[in-house]
N, C-alpha and C. Protein backbone atom coordinates (compact mmCIF):
# COMPACT_ATOMS: atom_id res chain seq x y z
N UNK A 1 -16.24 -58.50 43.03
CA UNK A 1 -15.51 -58.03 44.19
C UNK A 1 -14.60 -56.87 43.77
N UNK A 2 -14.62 -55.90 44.70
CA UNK A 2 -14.09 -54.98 44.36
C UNK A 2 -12.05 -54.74 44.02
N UNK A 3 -11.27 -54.74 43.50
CA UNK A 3 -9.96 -54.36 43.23
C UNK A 3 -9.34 -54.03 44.86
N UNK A 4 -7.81 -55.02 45.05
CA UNK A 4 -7.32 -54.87 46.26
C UNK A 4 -7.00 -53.82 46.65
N UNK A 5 -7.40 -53.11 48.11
CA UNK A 5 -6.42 -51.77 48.27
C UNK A 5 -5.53 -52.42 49.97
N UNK A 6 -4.90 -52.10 50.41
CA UNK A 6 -4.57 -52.44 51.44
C UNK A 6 -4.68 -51.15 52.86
N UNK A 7 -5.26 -51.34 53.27
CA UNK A 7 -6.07 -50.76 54.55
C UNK A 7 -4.85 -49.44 55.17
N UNK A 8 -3.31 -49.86 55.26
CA UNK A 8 -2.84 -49.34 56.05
C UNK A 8 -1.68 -48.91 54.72
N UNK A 9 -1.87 -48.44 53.39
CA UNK A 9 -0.99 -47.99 52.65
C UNK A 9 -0.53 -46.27 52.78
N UNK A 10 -1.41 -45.69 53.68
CA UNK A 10 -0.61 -44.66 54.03
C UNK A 10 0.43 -44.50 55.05
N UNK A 11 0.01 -45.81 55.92
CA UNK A 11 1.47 -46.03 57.00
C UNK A 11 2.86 -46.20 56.32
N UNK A 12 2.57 -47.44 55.08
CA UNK A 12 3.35 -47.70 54.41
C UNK A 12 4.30 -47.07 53.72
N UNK A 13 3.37 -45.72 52.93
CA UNK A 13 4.29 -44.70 52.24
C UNK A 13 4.54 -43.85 52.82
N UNK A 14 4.31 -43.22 54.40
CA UNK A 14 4.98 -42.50 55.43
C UNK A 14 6.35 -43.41 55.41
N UNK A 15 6.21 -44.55 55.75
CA UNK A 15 7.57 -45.49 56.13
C UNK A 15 8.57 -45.14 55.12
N UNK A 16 8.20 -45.24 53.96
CA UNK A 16 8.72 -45.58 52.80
C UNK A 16 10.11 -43.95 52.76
N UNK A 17 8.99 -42.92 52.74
CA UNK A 17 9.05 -41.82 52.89
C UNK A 17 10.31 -41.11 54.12
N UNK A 18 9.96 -41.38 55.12
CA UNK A 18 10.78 -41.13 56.19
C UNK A 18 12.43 -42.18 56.15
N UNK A 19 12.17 -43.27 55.51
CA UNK A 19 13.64 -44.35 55.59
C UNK A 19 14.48 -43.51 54.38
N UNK A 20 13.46 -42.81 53.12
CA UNK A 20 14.44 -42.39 52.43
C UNK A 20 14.87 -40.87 53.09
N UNK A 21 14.09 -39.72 53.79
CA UNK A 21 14.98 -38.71 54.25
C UNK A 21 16.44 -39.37 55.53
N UNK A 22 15.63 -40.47 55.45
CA UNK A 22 17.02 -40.47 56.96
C UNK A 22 17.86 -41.46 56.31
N UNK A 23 17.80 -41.84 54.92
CA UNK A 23 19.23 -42.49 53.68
C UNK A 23 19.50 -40.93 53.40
N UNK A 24 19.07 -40.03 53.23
CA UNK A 24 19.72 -38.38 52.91
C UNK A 24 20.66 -38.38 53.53
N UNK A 25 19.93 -38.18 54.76
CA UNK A 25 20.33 -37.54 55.86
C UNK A 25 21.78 -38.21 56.55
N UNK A 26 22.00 -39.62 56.13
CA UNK A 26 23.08 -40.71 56.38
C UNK A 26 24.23 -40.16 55.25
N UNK A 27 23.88 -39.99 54.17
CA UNK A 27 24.68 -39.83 53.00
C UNK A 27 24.81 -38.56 53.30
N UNK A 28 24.62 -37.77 53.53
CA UNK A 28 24.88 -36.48 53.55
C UNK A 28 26.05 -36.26 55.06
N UNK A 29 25.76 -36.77 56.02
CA UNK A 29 26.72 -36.65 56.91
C UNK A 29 28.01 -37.54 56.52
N UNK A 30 27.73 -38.38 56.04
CA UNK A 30 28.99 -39.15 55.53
C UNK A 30 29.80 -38.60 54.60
N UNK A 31 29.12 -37.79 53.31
CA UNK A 31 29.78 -36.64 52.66
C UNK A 31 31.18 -35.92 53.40
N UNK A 32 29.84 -35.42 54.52
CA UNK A 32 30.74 -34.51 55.44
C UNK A 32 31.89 -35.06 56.02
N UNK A 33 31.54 -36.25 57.08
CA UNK A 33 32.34 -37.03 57.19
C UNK A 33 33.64 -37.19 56.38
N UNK A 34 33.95 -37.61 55.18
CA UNK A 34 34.70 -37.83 54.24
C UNK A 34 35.75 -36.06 53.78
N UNK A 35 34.91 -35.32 53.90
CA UNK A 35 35.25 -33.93 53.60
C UNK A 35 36.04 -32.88 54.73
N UNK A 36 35.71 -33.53 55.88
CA UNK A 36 36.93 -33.71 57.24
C UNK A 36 37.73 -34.09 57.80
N UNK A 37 37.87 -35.62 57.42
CA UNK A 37 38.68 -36.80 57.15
C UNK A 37 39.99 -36.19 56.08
N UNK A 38 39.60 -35.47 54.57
CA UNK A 38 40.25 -34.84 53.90
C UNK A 38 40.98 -33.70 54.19
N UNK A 39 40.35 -32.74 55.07
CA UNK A 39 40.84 -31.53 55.81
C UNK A 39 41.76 -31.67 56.38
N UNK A 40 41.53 -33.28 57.41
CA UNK A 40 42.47 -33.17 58.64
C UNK A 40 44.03 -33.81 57.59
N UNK A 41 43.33 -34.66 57.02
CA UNK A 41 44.97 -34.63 55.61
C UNK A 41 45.69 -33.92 55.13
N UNK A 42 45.03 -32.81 54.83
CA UNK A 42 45.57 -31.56 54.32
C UNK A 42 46.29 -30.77 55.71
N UNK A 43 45.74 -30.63 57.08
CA UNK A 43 46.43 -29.92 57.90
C UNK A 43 47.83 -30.94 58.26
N UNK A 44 47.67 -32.36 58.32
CA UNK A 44 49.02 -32.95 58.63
C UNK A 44 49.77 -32.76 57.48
N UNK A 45 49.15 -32.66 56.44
CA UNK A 45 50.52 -32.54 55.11
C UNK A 45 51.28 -30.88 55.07
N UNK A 46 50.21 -29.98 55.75
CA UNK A 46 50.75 -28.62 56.17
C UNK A 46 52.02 -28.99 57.51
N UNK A 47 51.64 -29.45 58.37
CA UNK A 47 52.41 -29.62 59.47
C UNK A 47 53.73 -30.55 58.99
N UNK A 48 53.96 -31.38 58.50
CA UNK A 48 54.89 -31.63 57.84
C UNK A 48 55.54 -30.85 57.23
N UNK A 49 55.26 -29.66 55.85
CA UNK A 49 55.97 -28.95 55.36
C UNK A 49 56.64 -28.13 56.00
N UNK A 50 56.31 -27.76 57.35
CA UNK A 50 56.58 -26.58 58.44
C UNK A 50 57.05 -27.67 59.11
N UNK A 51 57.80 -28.52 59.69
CA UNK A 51 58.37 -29.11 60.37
C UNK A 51 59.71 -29.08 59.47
N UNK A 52 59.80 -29.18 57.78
CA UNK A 52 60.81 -29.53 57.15
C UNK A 52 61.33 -27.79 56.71
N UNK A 53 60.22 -27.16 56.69
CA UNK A 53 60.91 -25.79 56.70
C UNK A 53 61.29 -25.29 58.20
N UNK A 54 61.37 -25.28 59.26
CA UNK A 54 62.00 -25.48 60.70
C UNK A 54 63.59 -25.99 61.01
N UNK A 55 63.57 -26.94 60.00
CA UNK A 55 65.12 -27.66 60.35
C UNK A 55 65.65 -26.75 58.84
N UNK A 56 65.38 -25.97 57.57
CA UNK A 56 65.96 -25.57 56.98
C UNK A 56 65.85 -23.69 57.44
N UNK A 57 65.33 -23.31 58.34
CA UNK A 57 65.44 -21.89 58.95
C UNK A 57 67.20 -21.62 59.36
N UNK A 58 67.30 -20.36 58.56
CA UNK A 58 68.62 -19.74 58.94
C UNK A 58 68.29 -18.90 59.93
N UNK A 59 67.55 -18.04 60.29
CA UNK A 59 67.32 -17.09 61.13
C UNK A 59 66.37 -17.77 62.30
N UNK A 60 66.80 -16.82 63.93
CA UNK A 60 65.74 -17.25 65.18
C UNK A 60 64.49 -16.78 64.73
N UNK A 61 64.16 -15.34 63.88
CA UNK A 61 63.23 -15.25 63.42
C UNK A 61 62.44 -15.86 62.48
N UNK A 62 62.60 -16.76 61.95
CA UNK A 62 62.36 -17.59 60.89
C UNK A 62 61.87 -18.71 61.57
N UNK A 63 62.64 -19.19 62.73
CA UNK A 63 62.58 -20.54 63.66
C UNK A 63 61.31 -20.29 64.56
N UNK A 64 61.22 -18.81 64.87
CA UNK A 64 60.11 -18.73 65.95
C UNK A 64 58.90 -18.58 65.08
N UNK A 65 58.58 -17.89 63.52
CA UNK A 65 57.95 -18.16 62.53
C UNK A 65 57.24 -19.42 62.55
N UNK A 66 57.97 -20.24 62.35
CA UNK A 66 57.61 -21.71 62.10
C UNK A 66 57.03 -22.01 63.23
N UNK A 67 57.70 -22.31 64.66
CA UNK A 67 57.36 -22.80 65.35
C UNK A 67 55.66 -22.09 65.89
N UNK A 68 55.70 -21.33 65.50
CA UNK A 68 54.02 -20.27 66.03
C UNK A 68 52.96 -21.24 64.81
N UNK A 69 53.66 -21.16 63.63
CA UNK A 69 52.89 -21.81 62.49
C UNK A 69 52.53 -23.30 62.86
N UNK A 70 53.48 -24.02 63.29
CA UNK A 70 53.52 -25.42 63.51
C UNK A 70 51.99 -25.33 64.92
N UNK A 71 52.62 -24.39 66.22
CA UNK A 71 51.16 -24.78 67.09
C UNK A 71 50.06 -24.41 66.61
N UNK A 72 49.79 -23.71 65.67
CA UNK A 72 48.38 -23.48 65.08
C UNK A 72 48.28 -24.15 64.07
N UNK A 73 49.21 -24.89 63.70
CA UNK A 73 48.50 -25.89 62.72
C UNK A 73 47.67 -27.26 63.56
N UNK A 74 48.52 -27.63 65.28
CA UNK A 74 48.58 -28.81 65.52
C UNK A 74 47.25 -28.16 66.37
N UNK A 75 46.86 -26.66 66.76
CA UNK A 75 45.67 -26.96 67.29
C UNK A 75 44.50 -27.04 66.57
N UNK A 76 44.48 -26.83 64.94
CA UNK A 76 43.74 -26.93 64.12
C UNK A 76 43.74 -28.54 63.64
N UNK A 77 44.68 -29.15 64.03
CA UNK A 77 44.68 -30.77 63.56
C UNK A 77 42.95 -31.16 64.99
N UNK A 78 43.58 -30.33 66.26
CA UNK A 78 43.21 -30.98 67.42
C UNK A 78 41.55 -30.45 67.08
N UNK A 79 41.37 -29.69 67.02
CA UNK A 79 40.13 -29.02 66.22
C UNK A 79 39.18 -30.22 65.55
N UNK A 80 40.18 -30.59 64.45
CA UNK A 80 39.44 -31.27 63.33
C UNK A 80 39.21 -32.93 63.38
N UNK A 81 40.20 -33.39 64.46
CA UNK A 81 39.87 -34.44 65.03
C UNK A 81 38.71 -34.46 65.92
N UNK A 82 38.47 -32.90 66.54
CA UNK A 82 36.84 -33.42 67.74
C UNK A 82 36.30 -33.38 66.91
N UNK A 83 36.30 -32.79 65.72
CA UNK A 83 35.32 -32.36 64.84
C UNK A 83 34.79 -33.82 64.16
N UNK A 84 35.50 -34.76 63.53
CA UNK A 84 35.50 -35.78 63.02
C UNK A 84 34.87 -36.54 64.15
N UNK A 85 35.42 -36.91 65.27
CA UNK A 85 35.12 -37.97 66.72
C UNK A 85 33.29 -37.52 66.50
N UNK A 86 32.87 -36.01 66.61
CA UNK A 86 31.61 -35.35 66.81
C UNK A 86 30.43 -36.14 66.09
N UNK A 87 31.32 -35.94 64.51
CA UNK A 87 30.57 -35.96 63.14
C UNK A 87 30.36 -38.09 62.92
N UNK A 88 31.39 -38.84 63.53
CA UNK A 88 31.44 -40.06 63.51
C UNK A 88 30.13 -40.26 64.35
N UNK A 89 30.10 -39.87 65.17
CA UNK A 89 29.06 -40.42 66.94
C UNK A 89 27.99 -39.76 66.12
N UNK A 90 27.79 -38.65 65.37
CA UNK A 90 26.28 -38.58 64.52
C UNK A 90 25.74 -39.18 63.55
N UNK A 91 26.87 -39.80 62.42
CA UNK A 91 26.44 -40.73 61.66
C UNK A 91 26.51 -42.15 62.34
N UNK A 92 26.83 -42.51 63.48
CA UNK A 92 26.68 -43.82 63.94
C UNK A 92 24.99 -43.53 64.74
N UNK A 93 24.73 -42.42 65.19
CA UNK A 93 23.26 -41.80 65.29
C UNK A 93 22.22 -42.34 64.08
N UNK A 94 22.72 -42.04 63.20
CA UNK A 94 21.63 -41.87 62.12
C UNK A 94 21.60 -43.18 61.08
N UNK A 95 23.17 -44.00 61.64
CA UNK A 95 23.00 -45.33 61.36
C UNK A 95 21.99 -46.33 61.67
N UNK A 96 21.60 -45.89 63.15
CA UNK A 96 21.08 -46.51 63.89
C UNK A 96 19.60 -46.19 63.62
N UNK A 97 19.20 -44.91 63.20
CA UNK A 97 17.86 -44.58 62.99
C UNK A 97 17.52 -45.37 61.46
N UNK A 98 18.61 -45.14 60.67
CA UNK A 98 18.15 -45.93 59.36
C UNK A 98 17.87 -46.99 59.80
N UNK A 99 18.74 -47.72 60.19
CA UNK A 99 18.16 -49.51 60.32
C UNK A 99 17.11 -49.91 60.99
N UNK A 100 16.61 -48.91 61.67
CA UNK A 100 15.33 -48.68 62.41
C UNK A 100 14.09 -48.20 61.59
N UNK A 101 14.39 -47.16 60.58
CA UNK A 101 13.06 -46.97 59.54
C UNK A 101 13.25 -48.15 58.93
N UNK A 102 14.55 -48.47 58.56
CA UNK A 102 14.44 -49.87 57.17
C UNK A 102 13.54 -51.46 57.86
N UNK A 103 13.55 -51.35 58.70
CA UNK A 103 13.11 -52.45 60.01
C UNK A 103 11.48 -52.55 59.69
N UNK A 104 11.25 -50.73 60.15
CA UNK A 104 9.77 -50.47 60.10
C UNK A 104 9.02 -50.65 58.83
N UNK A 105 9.98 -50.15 57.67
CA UNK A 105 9.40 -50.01 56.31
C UNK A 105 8.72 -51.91 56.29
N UNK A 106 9.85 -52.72 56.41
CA UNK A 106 9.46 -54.29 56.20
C UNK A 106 8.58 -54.55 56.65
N UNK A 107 8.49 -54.07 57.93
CA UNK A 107 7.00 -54.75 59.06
C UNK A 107 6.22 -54.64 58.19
N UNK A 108 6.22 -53.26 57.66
CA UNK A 108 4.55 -52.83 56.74
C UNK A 108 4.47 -53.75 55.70
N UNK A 109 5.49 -53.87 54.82
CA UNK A 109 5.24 -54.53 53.72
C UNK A 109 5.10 -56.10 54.00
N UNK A 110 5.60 -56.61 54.90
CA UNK A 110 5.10 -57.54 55.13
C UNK A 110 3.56 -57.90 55.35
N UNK A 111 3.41 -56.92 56.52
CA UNK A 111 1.62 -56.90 56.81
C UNK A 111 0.97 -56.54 55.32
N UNK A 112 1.06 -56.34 54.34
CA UNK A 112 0.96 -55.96 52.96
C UNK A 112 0.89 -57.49 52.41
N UNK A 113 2.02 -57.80 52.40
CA UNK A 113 1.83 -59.36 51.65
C UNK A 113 0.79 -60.18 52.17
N UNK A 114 1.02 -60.08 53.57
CA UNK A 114 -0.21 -60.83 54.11
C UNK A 114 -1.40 -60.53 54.31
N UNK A 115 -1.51 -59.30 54.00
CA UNK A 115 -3.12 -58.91 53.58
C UNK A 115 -3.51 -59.33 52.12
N UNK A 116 -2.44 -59.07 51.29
CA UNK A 116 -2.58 -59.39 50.05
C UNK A 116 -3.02 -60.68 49.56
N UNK A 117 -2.56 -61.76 49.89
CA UNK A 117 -2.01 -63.09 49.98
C UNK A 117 -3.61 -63.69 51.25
N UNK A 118 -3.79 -63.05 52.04
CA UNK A 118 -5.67 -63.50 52.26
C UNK A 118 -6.39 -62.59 51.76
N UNK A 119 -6.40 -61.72 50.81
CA UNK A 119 -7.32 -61.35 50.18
C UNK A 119 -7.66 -62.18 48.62
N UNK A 120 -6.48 -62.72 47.97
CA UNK A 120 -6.20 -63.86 47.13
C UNK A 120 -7.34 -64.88 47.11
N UNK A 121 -6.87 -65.65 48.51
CA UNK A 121 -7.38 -66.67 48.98
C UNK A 121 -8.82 -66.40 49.69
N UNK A 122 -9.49 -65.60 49.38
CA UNK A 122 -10.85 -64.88 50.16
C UNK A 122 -11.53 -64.74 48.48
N UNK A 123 -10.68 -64.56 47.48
CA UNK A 123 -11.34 -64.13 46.03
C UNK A 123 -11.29 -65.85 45.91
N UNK A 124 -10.59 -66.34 45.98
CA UNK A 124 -10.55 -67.45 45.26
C UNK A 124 -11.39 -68.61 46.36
N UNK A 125 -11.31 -68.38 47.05
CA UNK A 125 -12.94 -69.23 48.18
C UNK A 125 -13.87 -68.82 47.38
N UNK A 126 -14.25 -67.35 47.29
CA UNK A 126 -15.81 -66.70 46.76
C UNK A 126 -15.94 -67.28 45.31
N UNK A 127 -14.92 -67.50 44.25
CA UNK A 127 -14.78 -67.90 43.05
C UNK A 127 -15.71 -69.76 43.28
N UNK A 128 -14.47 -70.62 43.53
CA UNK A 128 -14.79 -71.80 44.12
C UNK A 128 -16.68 -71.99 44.63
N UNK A 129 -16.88 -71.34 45.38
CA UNK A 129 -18.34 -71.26 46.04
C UNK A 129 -19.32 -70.91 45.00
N UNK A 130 -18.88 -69.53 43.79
CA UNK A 130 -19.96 -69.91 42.60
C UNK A 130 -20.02 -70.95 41.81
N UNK A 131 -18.51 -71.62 41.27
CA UNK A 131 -18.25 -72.36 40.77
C UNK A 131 -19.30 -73.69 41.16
N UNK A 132 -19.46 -74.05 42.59
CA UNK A 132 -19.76 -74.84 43.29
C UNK A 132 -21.62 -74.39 42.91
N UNK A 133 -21.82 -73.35 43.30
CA UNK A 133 -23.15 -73.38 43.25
C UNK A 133 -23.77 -73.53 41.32
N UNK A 134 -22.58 -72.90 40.77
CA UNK A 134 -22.82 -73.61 39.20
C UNK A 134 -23.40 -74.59 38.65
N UNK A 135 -22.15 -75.36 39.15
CA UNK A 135 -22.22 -77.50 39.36
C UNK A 135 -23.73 -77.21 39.80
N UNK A 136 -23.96 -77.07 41.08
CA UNK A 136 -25.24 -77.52 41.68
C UNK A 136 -26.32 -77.06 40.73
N UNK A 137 -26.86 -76.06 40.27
CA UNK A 137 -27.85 -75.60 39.39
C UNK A 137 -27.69 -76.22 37.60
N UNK A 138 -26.71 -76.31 37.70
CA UNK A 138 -26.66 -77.24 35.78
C UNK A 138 -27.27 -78.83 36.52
N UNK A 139 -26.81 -79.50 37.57
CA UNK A 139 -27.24 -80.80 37.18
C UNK A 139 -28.56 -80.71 38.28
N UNK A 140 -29.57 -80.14 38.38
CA UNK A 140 -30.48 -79.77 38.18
C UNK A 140 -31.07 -79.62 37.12
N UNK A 141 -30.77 -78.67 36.55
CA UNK A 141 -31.34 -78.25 35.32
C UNK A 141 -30.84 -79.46 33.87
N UNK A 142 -30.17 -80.59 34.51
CA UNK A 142 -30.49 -81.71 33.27
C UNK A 142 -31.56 -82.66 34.28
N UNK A 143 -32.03 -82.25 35.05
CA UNK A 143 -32.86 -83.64 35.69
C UNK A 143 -32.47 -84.45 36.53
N UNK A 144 -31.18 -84.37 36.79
CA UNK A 144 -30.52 -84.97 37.62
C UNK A 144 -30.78 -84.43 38.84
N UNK A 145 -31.55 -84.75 39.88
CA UNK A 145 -31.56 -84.28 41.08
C UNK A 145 -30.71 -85.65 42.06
N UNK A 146 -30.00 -84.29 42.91
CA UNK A 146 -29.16 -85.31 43.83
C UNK A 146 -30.46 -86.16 44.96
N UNK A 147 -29.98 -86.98 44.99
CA UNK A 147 -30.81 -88.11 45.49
C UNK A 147 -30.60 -87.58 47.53
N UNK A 148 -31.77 -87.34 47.70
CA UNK A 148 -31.08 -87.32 49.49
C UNK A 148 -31.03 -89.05 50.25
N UNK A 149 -30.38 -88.70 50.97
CA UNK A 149 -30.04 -89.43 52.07
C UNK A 149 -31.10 -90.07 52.99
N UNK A 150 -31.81 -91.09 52.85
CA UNK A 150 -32.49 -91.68 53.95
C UNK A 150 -32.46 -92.39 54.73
């Protein structure tokens, strides 16, 4: 009998294939994720310093300085928060697609085991059945013929 192949192993390694670009594709927005999350840290730790340089301004010019600095920092906070809200709702996107290839990948490999697992048991019937026809031709061949039934 010929060596197992399983019928549908190119579905399998498409599956296989596609769950790992869309683990990229998860890790990679989460990168991002994380790298905006950091940004928007950095603009509140700016907005802070300009809030504490504001109450130490000697001059109106200095005060109106700040205060121009402070709204473009807080619309760059407001910025980087849609930006984050945007970038969250896409990796909860692509969350959802992973657990969906990882879902699909199993189906296959399952249908895999269980092709595997009756192809086993299909070698080992055909084994059994020579085995069987073995027995039958040796006790023959000592003289022993099975006696029939009358």
């Amino acid at each position: 009998m010929s060596s197992y192949k399983f019928s549908l192993e190119k579905v399998l390694e498409w599956r296989i294939d596609n769950e790992k670009r869309v683990a990229k594709r998860f890790a990679t927005i989460r990168t991002e994720l994380e790298y905006q999350k950091t940004t928007l840290n950095n603009l509140r730790l700016e907005e802070e310093s300009i809030k504490k340089k504001i109450l130490q301004s000697a001059t109106i010019n200095e005060l109106k300085h700040q205060h121009i600095l402070k709204g473009l920092i807080q619309e760059k906070i407001q910025q980087q928060e849609d930006l984050i809200a945007r970038t969250e709702a896409k990796l909860e996107e692509v969350r959802k697609e992973l657990l969906e290839a990882q879902k699909d990948r199993k189906i296959m490999e399952k249908l895999k085991e269980k092709d595997y697992r009756e192809y086993v048991e299909k070698l080992m019937y055909e084994e059994q059945k020579q085995l069987d026809e073995i027995a039958v031709l040796r006790s023959f061949d000592n003289g022993q013929a099975i006696p029939a039934d009358n």
